[in-house]
Protein backbone atom coordinates (compact mmCIF):
# COMPACT_ATOMS: atom_id res chain seq x y z
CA UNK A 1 -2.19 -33.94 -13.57
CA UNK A 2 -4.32 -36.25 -15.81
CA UNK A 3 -3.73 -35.46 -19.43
CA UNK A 4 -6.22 -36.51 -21.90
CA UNK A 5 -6.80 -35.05 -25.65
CA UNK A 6 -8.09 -31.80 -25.70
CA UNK A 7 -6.31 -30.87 -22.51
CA UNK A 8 -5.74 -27.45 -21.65
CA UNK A 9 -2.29 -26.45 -20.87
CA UNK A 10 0.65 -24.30 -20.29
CA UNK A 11 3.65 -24.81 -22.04
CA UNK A 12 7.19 -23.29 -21.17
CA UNK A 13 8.30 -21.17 -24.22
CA UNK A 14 11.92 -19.64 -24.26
CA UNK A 15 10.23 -16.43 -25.44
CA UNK A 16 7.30 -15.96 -23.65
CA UNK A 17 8.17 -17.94 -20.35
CA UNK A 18 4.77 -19.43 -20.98
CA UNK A 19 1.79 -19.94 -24.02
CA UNK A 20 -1.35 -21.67 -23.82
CA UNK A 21 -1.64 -24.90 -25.22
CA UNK A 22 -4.21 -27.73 -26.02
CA UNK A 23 -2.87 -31.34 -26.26
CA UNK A 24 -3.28 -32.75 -29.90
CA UNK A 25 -1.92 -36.50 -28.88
CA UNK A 26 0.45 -38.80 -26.87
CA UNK A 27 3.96 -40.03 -28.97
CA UNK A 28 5.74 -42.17 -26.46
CA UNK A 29 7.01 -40.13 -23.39
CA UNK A 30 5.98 -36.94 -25.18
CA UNK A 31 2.55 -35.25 -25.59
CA UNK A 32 1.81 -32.87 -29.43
CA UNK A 33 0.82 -30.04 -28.35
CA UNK A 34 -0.75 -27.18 -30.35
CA UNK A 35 -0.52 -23.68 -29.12
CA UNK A 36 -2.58 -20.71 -29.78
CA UNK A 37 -0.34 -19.05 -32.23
CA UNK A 38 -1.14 -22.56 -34.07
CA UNK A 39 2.24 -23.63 -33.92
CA UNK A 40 2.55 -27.28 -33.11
CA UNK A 41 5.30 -28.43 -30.39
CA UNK A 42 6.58 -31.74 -28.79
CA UNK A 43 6.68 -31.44 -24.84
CA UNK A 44 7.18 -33.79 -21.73
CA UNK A 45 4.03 -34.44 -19.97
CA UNK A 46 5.65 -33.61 -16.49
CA UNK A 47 6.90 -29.89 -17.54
CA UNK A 48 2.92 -29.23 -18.47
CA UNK A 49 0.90 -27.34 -15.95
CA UNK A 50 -2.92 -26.97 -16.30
CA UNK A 51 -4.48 -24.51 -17.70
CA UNK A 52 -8.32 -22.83 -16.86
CA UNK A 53 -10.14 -22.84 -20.63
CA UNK A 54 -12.90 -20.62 -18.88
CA UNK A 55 -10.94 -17.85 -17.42
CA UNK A 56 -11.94 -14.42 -17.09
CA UNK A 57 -11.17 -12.49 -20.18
CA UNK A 58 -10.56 -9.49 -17.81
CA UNK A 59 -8.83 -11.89 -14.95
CA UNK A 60 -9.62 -11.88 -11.50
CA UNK A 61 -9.28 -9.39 -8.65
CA UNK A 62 -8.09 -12.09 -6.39
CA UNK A 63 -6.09 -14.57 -7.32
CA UNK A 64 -7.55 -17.13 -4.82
CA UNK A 65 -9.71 -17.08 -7.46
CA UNK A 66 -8.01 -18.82 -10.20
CA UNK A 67 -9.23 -22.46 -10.42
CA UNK A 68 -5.26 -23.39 -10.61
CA UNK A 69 -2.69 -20.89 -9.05
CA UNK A 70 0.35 -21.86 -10.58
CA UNK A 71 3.21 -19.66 -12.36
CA UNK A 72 1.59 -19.17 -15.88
CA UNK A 73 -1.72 -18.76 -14.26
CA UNK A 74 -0.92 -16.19 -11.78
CA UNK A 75 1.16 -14.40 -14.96
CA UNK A 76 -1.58 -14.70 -16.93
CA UNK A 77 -4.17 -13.11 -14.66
CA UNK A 78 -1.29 -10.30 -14.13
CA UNK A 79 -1.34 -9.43 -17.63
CA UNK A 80 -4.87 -9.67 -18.34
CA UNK A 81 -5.37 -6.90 -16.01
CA UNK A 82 -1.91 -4.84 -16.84
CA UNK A 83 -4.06 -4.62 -20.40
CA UNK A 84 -7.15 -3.19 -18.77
CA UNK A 85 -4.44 -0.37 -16.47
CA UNK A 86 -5.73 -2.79 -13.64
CA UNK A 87 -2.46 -2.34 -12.09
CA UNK A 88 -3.67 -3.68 -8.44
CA UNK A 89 -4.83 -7.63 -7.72
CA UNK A 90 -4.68 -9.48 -4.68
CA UNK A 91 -3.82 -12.61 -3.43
CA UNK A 92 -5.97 -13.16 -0.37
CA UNK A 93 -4.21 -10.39 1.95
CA UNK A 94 -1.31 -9.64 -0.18
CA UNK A 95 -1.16 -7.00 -2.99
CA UNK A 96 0.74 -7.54 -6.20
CA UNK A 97 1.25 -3.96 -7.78
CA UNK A 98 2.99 -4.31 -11.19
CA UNK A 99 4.76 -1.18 -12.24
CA UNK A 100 2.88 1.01 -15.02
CA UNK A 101 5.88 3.39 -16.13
CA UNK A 102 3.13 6.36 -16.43
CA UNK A 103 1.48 8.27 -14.27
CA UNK A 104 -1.94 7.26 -13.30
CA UNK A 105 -3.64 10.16 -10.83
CA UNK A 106 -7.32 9.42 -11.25
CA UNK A 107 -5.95 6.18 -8.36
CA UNK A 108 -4.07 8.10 -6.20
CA UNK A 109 -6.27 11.61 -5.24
CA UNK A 110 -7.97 12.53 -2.52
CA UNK A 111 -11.29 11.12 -4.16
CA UNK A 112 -10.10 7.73 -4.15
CA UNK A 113 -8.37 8.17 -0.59
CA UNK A 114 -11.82 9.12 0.84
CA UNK A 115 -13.18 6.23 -1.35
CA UNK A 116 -10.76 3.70 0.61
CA UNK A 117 -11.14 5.43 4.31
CA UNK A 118 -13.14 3.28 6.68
CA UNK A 119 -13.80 0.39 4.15
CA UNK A 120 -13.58 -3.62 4.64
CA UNK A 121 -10.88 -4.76 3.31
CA UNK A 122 -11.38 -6.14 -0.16
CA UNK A 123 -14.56 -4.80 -0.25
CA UNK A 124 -13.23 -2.11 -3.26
CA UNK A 125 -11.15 -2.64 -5.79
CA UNK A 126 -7.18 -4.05 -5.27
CA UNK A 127 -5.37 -1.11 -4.17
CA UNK A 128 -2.23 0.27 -2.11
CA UNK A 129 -4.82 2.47 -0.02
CA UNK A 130 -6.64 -0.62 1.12
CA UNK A 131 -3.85 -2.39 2.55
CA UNK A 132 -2.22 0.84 4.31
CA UNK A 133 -5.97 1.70 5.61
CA UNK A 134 -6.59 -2.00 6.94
CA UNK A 135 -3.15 -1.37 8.66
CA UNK A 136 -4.02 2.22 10.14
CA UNK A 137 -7.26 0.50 11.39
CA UNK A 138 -5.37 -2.15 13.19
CA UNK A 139 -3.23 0.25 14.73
CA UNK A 140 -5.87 2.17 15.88
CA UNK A 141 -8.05 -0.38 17.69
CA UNK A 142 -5.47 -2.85 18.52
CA UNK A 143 -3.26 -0.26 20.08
CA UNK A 144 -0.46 -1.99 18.75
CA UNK A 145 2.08 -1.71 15.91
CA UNK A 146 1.48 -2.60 12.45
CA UNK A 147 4.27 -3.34 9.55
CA UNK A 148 3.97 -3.29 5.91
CA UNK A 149 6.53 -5.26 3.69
CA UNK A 150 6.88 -3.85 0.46
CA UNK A 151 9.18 -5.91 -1.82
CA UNK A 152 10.47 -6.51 -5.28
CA UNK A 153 13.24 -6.19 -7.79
CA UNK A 154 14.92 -3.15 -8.69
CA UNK A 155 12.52 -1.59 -10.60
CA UNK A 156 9.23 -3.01 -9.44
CA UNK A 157 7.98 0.31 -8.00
CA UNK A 158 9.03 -0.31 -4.16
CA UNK A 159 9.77 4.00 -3.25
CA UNK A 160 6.74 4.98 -5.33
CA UNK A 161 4.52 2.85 -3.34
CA UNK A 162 6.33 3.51 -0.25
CA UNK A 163 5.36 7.35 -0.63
CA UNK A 164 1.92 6.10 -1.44
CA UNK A 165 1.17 4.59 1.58
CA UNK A 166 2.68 7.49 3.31
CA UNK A 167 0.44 9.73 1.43
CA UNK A 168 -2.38 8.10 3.10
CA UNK A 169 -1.53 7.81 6.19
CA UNK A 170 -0.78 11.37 6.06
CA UNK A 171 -4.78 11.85 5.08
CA UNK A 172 -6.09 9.86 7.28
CA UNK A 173 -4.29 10.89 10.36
CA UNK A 174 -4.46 14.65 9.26
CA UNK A 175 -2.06 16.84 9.78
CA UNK A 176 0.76 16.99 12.62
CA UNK A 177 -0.14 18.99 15.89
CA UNK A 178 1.60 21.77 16.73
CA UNK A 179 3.75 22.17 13.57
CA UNK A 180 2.58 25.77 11.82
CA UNK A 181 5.63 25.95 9.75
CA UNK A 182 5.38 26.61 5.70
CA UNK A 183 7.24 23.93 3.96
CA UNK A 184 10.09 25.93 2.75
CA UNK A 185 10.62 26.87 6.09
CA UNK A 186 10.99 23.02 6.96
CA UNK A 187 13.01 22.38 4.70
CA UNK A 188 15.05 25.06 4.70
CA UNK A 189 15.59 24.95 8.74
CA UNK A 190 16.44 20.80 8.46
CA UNK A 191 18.90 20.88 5.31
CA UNK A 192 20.89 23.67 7.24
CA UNK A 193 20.65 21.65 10.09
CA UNK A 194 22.77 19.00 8.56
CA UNK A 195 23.99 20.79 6.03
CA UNK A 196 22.26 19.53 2.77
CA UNK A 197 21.85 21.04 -0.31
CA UNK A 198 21.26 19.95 -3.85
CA UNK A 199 20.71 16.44 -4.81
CA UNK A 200 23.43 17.24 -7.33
CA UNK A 201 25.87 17.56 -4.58
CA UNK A 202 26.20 14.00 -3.28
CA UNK A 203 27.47 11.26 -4.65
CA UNK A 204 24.67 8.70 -3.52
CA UNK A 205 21.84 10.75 -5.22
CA UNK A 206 23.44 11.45 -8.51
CA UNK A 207 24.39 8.57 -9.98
CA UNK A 208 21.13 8.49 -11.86
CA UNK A 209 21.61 12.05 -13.22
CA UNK A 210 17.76 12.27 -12.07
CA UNK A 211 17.21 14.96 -9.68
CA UNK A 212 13.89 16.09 -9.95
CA UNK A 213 10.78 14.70 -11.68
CA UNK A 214 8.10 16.31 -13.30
CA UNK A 215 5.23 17.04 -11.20
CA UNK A 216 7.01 15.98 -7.92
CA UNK A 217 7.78 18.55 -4.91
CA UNK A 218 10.70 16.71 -2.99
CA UNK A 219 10.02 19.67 -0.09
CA UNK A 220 6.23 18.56 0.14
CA UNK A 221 7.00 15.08 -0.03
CA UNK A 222 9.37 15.09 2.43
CA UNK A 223 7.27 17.38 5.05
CA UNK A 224 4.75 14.91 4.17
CA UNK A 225 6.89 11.76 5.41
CA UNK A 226 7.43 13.67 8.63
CA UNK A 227 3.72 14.02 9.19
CA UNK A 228 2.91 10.40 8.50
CA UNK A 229 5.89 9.56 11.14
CA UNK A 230 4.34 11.88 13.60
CA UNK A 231 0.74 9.80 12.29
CA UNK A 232 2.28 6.03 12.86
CA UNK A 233 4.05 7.61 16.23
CA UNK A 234 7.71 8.12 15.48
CA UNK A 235 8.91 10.76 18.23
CA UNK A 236 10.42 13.88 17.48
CA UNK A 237 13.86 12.59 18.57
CA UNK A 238 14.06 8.86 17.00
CA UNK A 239 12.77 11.02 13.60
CA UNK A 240 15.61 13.18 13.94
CA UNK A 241 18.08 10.10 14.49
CA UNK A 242 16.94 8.55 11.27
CA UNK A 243 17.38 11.80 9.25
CA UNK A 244 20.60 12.57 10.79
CA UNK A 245 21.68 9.10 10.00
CA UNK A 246 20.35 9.40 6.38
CA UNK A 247 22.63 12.69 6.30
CA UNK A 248 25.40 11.07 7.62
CA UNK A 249 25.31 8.71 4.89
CA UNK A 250 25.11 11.24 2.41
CA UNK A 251 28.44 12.74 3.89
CA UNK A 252 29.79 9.99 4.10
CA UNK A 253 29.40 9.07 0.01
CA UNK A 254 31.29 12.10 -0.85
CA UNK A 255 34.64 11.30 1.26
CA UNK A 256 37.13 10.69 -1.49
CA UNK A 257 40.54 9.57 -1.19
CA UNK A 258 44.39 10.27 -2.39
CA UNK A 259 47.40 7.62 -2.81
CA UNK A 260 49.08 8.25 0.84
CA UNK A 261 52.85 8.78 0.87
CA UNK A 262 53.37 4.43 1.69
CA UNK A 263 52.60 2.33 -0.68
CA UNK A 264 49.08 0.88 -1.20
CA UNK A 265 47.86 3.43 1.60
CA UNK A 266 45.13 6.56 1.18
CA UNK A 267 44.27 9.87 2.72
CA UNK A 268 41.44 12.09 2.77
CA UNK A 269 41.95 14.08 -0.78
CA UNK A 270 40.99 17.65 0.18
CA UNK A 271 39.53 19.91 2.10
CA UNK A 272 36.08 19.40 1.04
CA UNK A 273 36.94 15.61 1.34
CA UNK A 274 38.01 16.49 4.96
CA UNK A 275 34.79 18.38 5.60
CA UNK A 276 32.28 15.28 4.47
CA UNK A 277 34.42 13.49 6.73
CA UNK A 278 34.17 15.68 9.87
CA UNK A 279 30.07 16.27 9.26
CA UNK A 280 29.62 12.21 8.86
CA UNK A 281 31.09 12.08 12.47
CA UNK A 282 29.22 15.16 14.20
CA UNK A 283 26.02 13.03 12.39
CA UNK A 284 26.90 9.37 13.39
CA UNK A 285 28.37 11.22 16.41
CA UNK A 286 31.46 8.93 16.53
CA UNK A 287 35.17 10.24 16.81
CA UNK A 288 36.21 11.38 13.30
CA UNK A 289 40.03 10.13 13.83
CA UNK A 290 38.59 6.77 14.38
CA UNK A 291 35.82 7.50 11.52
CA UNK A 292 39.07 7.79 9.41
CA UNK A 293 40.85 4.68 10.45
CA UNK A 294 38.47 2.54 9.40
CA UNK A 295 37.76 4.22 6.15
CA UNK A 296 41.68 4.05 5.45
CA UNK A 297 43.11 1.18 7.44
CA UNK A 298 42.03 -2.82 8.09
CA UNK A 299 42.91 -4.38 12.08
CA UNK A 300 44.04 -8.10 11.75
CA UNK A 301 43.91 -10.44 14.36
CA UNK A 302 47.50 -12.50 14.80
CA UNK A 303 48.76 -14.50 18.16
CA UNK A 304 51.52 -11.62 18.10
CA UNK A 305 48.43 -9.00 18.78
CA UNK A 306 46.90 -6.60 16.02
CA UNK A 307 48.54 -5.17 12.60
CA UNK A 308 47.09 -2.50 11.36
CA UNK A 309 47.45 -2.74 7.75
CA UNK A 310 47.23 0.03 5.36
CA UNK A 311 44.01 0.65 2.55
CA UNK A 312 44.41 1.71 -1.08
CA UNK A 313 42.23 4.33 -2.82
CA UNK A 314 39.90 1.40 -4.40
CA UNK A 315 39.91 -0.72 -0.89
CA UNK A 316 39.16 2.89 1.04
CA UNK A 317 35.77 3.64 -0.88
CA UNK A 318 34.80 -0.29 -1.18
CA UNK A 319 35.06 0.10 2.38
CA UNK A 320 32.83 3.53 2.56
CA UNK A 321 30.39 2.36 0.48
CA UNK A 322 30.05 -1.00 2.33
CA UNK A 323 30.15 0.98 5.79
CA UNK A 324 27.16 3.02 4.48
CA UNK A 325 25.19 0.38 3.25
CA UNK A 326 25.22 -1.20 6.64
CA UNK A 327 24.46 1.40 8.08
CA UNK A 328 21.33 2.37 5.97
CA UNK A 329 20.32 -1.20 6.42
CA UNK A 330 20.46 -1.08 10.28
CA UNK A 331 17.77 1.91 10.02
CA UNK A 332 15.46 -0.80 9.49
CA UNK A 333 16.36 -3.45 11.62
């Protein structure tokens, strides 16, 4: 970059990450700077990046549009638009969704699902509906399958949009054939089924202390993730895998564990322990003695053979909680 007085710039700032800047003059290896809070700062030309003086005051709804995408630019533009509850903006296919902390419904109902059926993409607006239509589209007259990566920190909104997409895949596809039930009954029939009940119950879901949010029907949102499966063609039986799995899991979590009689070794705690236990197995259909033994115990390899060595209480649920996490992650593998 060619840096000349009256530059526009970014400048890193231990505060903000990055402010705008306009160079002021050259003093040996560094360039004077003064920022837009007026405040005048000494920086090295190669940690400057270059700013846009004409940039929308609103930003841009595509960030292919920015005359320099770099870090302070792209933040910028995200900002700009977080200001204006423009929550949405793309970067040529992908969609950058920065999480508002409120509720905003005027984007999400059936309005603004009709608005989004049918159209080119990027035709409307930045939006979680017009990335999960252009996907049901492709589906549809490709005949093939489609994927939809959805990442970010902890944090960044990853479930909510998730159920979003979900939500209008549900729409679009309409409702599942052959399915008449009421959603209690549903729910009702597939919790007994593997023997759910409150969130409050397991250990997995309460952690938070969250269990329900205003405004949010966990039975209709979760008859409305079956319908989407049955939309994006999930069969009956690989759905009921991944929910048995899912309760497995949940079993699993509340297993606890007691100081065995040997030292540094466990056992299952109680009875209620024991009956987790048994309903993880009948789920992951595996044999609950050998469920057990690798909860409790560790196999070594030695050129005598294989010593089976004994698990403390803390060792036992490291090893439960890294047993379920694997085997949450290997739903979507």
């Amino acid at each position: 970059m060619t840096l000349r007085k009256g530059s526009k710039v970014w400048v890193e700032d231990k505060d903000s990450a990055w402010v705008a800047a306009e160079v002021l003059d050259f003093l040996g290896k560094q360039v004077q700077l003064l920022t837009v809070s007026g405040k005048k700062v000494l920086a090295v030309a190669e940690k400057l990046l270059p700013r846009d003086a004409e940039s929308d005051l609103g930003g841009v709804d595509d960030m292919t549009k920015l005359t320099y995408l770099n870090e302070p630019g792209v933040l910028d533009n995200l900002q700009r638009r977080y200001a204006l509850n423009e929550i949405y903006t793309y970067t040529g296919s992908i969609l950058i969704a920065v999480n508002p902390f409120t509720k905003l419904p005027h984007l999400y109902n059936m309005h603004m699902m009709e608005q989004y059926k049918g159209a080119p993409f990027g035709e409307l607006s930045p939006h979680v509906f017009a990335v999960a239509d252009a996907s049901y589209r492709a589906m549809m007259s490709e005949g093939c399958s489609q994927s939809i990566l959805v990442s970010g920190e902890s944090g960044a909104g990853k479930t909510e949009t998730t159920k979003l997409i979900m939500q209008y895949l549900t729409y679009v596809g309409g409702r599942a054939a052959g399915d008449d039930r009421t959603v209690e009954q549903q729910v009702l029939e597939d919790a007994e089924m593997y023997k759910l009940g409150h969130p409050s119950n397991f250990h997995y879901l309460n952690q938070s202390k969250i269990y329900e949010l205003d405004g949010v029907s966990n039975a209709e949102e979760y008859v409305k993730t079956r319908r989407a499966m049955d939309i994006v063609g999930i069969s009956d039986n690989e759905q009921e895998a991944i929910f048995r799995t899912l309760a497995g899991i949940l079993h699993l979590g509340n297993v606890e564990f007691s100081p065995g009689r040997e030292h540094d070794s466990s056992v299952i705690k109680d009875q209620k322990s024991n009956f987790h236990l048994q309903m993880a197995a009948n789920l992951f259909r595996c044999d609950v003695n050998l469920l057990l033994a690798t909860l409790t115990t560790r196999s070594i390899q030695t050129y005598e053979g294989i010593i089976v060595k004994a698990l403390d209480c803390n060792a036992a649920v490291a090893g439960r909680d890294a047993l379920a996490k694997t085997v949450y992650a290997r739903l979507f593998d």
